[in-house]
C-alpha atoms as a PDB file:
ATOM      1  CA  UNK A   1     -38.454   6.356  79.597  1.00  0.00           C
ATOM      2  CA  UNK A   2     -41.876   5.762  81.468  1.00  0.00           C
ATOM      3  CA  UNK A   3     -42.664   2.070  82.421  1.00  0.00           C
ATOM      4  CA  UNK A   4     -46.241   1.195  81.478  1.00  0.00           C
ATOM      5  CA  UNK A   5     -48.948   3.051  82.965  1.00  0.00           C
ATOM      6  CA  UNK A   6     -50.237   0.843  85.580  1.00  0.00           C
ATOM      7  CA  UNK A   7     -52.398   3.315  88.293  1.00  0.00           C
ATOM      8  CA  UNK A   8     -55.721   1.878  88.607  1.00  0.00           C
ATOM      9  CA  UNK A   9     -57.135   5.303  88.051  1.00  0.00           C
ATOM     10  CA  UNK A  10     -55.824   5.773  84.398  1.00  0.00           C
ATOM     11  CA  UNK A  11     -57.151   1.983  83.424  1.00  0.00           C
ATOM     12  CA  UNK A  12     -60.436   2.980  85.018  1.00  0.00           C
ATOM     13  CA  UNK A  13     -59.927   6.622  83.091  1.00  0.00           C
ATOM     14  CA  UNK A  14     -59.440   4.854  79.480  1.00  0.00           C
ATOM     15  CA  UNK A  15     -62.285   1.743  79.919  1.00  0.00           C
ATOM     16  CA  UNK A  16     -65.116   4.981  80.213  1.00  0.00           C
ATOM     17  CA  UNK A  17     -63.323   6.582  77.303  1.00  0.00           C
ATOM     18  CA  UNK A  18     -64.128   3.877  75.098  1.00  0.00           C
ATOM     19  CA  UNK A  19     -67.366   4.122  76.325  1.00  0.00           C
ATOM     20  CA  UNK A  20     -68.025   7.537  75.818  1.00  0.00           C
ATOM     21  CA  UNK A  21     -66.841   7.647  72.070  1.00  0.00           C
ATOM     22  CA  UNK A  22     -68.910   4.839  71.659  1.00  0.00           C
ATOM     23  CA  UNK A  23     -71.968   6.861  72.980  1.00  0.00           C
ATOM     24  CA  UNK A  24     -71.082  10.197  71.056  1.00  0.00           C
ATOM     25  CA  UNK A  25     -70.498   8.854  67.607  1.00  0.00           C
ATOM     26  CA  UNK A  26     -73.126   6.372  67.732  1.00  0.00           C
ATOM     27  CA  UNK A  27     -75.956   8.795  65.924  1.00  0.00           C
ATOM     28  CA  UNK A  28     -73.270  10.652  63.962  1.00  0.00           C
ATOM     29  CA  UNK A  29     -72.431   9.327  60.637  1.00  0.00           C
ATOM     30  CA  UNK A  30     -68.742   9.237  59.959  1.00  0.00           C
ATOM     31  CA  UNK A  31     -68.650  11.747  56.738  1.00  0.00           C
ATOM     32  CA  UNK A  32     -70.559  14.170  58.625  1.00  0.00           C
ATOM     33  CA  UNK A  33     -68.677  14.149  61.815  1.00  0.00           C
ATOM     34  CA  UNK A  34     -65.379  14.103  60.404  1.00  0.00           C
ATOM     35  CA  UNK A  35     -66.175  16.935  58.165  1.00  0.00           C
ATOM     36  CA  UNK A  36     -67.604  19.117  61.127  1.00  0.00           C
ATOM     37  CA  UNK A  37     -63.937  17.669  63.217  1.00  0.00           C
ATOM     38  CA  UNK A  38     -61.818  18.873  59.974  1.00  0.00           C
ATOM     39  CA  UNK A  39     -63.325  22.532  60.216  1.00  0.00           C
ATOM     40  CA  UNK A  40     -62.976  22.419  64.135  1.00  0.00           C
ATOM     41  CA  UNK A  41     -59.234  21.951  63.584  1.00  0.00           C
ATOM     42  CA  UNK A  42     -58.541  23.956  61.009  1.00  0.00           C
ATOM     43  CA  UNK A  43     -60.390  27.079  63.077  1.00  0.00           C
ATOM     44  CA  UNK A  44     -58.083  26.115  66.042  1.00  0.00           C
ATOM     45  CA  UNK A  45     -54.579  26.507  63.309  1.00  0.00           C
ATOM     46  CA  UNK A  46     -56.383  29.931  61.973  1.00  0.00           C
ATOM     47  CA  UNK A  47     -56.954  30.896  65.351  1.00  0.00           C
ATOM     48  CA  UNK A  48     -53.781  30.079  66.765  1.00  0.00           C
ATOM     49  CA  UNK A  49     -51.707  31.322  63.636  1.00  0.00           C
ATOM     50  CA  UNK A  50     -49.758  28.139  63.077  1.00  0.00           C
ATOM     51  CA  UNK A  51     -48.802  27.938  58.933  1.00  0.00           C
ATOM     52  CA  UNK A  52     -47.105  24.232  58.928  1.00  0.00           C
ATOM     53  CA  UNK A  53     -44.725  24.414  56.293  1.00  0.00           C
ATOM     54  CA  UNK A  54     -44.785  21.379  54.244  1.00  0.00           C
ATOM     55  CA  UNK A  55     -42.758  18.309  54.826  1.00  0.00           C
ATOM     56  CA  UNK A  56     -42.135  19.377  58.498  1.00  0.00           C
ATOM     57  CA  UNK A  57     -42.511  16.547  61.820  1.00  0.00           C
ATOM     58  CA  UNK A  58     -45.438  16.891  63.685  1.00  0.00           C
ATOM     59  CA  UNK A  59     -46.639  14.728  66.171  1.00  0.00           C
ATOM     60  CA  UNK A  60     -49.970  14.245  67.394  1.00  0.00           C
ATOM     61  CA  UNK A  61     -49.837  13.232  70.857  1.00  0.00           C
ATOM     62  CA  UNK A  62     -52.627  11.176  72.229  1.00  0.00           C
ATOM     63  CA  UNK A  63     -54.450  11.836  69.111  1.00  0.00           C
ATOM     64  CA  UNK A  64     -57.820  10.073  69.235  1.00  0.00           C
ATOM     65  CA  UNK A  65     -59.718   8.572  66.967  1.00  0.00           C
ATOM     66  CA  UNK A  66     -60.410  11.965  64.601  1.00  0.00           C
ATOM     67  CA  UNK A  67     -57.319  14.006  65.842  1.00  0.00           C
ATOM     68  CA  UNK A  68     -55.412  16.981  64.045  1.00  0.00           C
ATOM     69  CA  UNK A  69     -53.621  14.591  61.751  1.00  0.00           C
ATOM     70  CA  UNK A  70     -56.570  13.923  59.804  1.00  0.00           C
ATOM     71  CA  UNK A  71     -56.082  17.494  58.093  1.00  0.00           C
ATOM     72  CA  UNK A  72     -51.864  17.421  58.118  1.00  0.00           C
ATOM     73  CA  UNK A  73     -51.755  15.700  54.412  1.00  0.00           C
ATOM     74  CA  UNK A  74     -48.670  17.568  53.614  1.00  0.00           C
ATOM     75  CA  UNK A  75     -46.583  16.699  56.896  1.00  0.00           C
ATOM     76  CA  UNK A  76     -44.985  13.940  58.107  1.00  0.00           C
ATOM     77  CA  UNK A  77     -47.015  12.947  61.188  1.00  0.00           C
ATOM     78  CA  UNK A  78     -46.655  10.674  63.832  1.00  0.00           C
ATOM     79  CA  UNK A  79     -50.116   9.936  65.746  1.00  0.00           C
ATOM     80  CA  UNK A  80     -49.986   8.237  68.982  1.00  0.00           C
ATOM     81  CA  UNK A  81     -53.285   6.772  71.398  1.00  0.00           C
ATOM     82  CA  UNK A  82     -53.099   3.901  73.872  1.00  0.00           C
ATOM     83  CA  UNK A  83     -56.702   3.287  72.256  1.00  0.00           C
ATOM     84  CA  UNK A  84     -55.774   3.358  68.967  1.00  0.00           C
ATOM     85  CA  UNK A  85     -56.695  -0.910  67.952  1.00  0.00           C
ATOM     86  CA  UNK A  86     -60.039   0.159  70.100  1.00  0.00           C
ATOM     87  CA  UNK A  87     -60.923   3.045  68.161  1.00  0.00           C
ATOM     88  CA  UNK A  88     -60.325   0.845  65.116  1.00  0.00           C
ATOM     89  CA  UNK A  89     -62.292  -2.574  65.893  1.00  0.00           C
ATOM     90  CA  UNK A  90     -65.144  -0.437  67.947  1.00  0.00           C
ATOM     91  CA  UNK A  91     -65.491   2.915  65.529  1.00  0.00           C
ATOM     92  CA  UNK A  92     -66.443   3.294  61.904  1.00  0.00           C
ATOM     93  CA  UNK A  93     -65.198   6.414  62.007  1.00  0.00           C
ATOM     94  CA  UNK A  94     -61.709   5.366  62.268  1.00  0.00           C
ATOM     95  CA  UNK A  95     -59.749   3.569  59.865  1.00  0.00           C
ATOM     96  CA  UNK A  96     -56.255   4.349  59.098  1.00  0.00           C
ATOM     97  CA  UNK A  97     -56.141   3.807  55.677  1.00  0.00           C
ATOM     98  CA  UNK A  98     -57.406   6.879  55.379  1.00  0.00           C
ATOM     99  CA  UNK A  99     -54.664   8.666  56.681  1.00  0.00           C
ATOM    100  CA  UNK A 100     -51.852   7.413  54.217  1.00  0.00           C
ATOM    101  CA  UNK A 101     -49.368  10.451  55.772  1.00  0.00           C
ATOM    102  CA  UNK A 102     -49.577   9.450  59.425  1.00  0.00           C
ATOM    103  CA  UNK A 103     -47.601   6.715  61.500  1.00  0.00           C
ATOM    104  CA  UNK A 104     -49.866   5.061  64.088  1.00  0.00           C
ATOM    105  CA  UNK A 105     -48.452   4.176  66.985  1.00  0.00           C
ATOM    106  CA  UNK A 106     -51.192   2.056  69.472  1.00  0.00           C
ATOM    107  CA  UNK A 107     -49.062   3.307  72.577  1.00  0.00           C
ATOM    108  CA  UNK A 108     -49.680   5.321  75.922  1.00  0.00           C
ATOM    109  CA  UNK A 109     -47.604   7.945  75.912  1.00  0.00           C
ATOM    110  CA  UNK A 110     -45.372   7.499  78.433  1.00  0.00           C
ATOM    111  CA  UNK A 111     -44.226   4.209  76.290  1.00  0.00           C
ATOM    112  CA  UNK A 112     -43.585   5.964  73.044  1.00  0.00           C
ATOM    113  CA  UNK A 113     -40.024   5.640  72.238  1.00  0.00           C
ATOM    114  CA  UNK A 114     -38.665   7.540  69.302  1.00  0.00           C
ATOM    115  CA  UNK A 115     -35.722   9.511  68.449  1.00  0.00           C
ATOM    116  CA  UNK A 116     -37.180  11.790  66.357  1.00  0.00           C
ATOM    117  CA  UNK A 117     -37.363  15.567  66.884  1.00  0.00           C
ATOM    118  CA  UNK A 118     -40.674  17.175  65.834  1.00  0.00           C
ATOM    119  CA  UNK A 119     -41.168  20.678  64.499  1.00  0.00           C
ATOM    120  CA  UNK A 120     -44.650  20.786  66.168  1.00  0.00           C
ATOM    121  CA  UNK A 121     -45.914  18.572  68.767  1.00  0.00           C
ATOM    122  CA  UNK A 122     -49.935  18.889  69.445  1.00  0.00           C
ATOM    123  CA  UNK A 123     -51.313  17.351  72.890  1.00  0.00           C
ATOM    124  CA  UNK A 124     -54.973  18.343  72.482  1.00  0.00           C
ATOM    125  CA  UNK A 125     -57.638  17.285  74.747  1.00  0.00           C
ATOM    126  CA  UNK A 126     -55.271  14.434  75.962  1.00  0.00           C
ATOM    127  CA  UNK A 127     -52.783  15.553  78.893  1.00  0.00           C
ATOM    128  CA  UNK A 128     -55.134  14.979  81.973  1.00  0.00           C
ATOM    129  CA  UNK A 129     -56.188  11.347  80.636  1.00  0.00           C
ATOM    130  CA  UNK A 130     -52.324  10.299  80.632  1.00  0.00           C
ATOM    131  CA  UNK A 131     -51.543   7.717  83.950  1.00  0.00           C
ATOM    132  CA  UNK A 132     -47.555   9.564  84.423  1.00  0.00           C
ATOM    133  CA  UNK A 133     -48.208  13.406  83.814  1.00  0.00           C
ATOM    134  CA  UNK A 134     -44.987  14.543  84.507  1.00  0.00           C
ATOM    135  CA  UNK A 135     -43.276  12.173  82.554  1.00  0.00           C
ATOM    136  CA  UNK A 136     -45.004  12.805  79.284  1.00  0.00           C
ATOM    137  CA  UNK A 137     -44.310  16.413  79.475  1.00  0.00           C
ATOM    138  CA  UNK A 138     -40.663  15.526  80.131  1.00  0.00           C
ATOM    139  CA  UNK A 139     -40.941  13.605  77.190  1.00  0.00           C
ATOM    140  CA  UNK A 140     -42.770  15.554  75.011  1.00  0.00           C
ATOM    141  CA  UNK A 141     -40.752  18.386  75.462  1.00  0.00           C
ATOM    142  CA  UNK A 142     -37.709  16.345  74.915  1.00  0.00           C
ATOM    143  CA  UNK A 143     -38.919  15.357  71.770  1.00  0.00           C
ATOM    144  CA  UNK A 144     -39.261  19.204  70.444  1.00  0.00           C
ATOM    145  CA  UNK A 145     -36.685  20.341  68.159  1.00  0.00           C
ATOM    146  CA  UNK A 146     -35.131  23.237  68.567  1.00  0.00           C
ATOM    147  CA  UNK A 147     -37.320  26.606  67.775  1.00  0.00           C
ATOM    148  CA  UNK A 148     -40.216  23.661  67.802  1.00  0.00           C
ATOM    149  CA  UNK A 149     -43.880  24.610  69.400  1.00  0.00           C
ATOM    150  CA  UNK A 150     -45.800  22.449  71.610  1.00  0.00           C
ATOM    151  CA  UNK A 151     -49.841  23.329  71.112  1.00  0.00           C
ATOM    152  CA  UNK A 152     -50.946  21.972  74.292  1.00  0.00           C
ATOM    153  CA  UNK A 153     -55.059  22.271  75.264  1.00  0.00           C
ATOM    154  CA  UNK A 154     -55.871  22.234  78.901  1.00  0.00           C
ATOM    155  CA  UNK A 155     -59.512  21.982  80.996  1.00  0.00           C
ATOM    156  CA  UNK A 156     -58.105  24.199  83.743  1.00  0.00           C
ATOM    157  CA  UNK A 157     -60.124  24.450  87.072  1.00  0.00           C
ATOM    158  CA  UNK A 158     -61.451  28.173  88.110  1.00  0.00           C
ATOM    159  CA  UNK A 159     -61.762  27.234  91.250  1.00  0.00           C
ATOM    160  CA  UNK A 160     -59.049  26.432  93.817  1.00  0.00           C
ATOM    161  CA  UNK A 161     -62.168  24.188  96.118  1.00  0.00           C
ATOM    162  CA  UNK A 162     -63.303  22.141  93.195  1.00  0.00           C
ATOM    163  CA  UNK A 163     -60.183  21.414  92.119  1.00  0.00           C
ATOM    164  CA  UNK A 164     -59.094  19.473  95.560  1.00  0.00           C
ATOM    165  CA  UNK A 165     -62.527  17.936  95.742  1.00  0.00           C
ATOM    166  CA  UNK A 166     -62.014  16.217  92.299  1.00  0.00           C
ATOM    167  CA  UNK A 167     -58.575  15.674  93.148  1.00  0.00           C
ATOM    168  CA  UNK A 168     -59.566  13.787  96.076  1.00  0.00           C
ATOM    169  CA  UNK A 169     -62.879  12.179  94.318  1.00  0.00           C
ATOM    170  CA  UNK A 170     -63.554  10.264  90.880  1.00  0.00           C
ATOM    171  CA  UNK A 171     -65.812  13.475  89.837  1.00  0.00           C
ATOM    172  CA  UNK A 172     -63.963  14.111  86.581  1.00  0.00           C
ATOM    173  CA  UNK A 173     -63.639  10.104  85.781  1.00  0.00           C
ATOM    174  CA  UNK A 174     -62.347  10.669  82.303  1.00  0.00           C
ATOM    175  CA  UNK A 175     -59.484  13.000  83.598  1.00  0.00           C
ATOM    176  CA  UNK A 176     -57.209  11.314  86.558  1.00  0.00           C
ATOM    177  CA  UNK A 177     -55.393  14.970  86.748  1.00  0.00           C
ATOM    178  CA  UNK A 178     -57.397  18.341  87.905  1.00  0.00           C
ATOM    179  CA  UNK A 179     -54.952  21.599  87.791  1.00  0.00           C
ATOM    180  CA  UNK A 180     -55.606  25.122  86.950  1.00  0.00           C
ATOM    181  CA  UNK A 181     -54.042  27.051  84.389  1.00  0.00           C
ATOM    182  CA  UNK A 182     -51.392  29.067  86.186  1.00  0.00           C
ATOM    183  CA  UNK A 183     -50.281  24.988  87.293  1.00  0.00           C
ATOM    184  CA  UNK A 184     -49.878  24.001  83.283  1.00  0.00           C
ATOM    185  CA  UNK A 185     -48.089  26.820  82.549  1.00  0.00           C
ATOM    186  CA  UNK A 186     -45.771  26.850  85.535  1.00  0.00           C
ATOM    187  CA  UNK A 187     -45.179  22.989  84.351  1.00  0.00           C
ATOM    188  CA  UNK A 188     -44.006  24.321  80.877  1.00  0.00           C
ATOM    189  CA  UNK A 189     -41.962  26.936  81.959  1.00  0.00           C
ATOM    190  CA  UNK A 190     -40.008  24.826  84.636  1.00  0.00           C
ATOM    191  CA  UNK A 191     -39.271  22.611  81.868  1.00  0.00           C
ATOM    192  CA  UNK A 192     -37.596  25.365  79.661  1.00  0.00           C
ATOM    193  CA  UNK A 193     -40.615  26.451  77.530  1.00  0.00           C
ATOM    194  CA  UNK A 194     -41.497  29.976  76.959  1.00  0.00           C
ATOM    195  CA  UNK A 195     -45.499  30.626  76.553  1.00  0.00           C
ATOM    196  CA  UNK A 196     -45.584  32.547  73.723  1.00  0.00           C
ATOM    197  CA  UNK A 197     -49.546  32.461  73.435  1.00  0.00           C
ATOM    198  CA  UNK A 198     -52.717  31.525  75.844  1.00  0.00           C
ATOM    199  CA  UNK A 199     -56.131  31.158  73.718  1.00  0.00           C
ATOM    200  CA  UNK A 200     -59.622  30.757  75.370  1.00  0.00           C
ATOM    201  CA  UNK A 201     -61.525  28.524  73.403  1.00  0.00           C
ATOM    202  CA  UNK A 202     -64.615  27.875  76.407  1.00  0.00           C
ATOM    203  CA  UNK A 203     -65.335  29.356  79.718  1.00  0.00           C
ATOM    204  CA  UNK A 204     -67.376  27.190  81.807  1.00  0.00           C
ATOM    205  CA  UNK A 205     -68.400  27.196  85.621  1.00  0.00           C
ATOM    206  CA  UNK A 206     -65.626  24.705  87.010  1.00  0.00           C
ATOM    207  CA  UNK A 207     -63.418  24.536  84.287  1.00  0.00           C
ATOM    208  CA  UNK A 208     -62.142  26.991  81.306  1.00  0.00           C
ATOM    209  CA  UNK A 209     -60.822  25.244  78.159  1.00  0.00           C
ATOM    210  CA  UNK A 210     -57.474  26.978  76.931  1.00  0.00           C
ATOM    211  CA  UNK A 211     -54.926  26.401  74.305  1.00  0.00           C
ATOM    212  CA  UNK A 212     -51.230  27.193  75.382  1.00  0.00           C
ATOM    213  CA  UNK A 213     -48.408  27.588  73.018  1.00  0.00           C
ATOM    214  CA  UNK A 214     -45.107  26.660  74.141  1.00  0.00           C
ATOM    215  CA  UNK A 215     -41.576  27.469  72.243  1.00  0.00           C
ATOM    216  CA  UNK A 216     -38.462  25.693  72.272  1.00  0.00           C
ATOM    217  CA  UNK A 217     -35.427  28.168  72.170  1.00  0.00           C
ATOM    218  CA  UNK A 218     -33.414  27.865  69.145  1.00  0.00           C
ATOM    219  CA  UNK A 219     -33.365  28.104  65.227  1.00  0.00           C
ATOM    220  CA  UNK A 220     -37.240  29.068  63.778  1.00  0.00           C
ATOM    221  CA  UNK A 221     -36.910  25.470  61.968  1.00  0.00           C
ATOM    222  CA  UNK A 222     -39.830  24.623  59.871  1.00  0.00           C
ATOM    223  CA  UNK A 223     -42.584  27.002  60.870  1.00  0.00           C
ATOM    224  CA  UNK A 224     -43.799  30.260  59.564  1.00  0.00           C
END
């Protein structure tokens, strides 16, 4: 297991996260925004083609403060965010009493210790703000049962020149790690994952937003 994230990059990566929830939610009242956040999820499941049988593991890895468990009522979901207490104390629009089927954990990944297998793992909008990439993905695939899925959403740089220029500068300070796609997916593979699916969700000038889905060879387990 991970030690504790200590690069100053990731501390300086989660203090301006904070900060910028603060400043997005700040004019948005909690029913509507979690509403809209609901729909957004449930387009990305339709989209994707995920059916989550009920009862099956999912865990929602560095889950924020309105992540995909807040529509999993009929799973048993285990939501983890180093910013968790933060998002609690700082944000109306997180409380989690209102999510009586998840497990909050108030952990960076990389110290999330479990020994659980989960039928689904999501990692969405959260793998480029971890301090120890290649340990979470270690971990997270470890933590995939057999015939599991990993839903894993990416900003992957289109360009080869950006991407060592934000590498080398604080450009992207919410995100201490700048690959391109064919890098994430070669990162999954090498770790025994076959891509079974690749979804645009945004094109943009320096970066494209993608969804890959991963599978974990073995029995089908609890999905349809």
């Amino acid at each position: 297991m991970a030690a504790s994230p200590s690069n100053i990059r990731w501390k300086v990566a989660q203090a301006a996260e904070i900060r910028w929830w603060q400043r997005y939610l700040r004019k948005r009242p909690k029913a509507d925004y979690l509403r809209w956040k609901r729909q957004y999820w449930q387009d990305m499941l339709q989209k994707s083609g995920l059916s989550l049988a009920p009862q099956s593991t999912v865990l929602d890895a560095g889950c924020g403060p309105a992540g995909i468990f807040t529509i999993l009522q009929q799973q048993k979901v285990d939501a983890v965010d180093p910013l968790l207490k933060e998002y609690e104390q700082k944000l109306v629009h997180f409380d989690p009493a209102d999510y009586p089927w998840t497990r909050f954990h108030p952990l960076a990944l990389e110290n999330y210790q479990t020994d659980k297998t989960y039928d689904v793992i999501f990692c969405l909008n959260a793998i480029n703000h971890v301090a120890d990439l290649n340990a979470c993905l270690d971990q997270l695939v470890q933590w995939l049962a057999p015939g599991g899925q990993l839903f894993l959403s990416i900003d992957a740089h289109n360009h080869s020149l950006f991407k060592r220029l934000f590498r080398l500068l604080p450009g992207d300070v919410l995100h201490p790690h700048q690959y391109d796609r064919e890098e994430y997916r070669d990162m999954l593979s090498k770790r025994g994952l076959s891509i079974e699916q690749q979804l645009l969700f945004d094109e943009g000038f320096l970066f494209n937003y993608y969804l890959l889905i991963g599978h974990k060879k073995g029995p089908a387990g609890s999905l349809k």
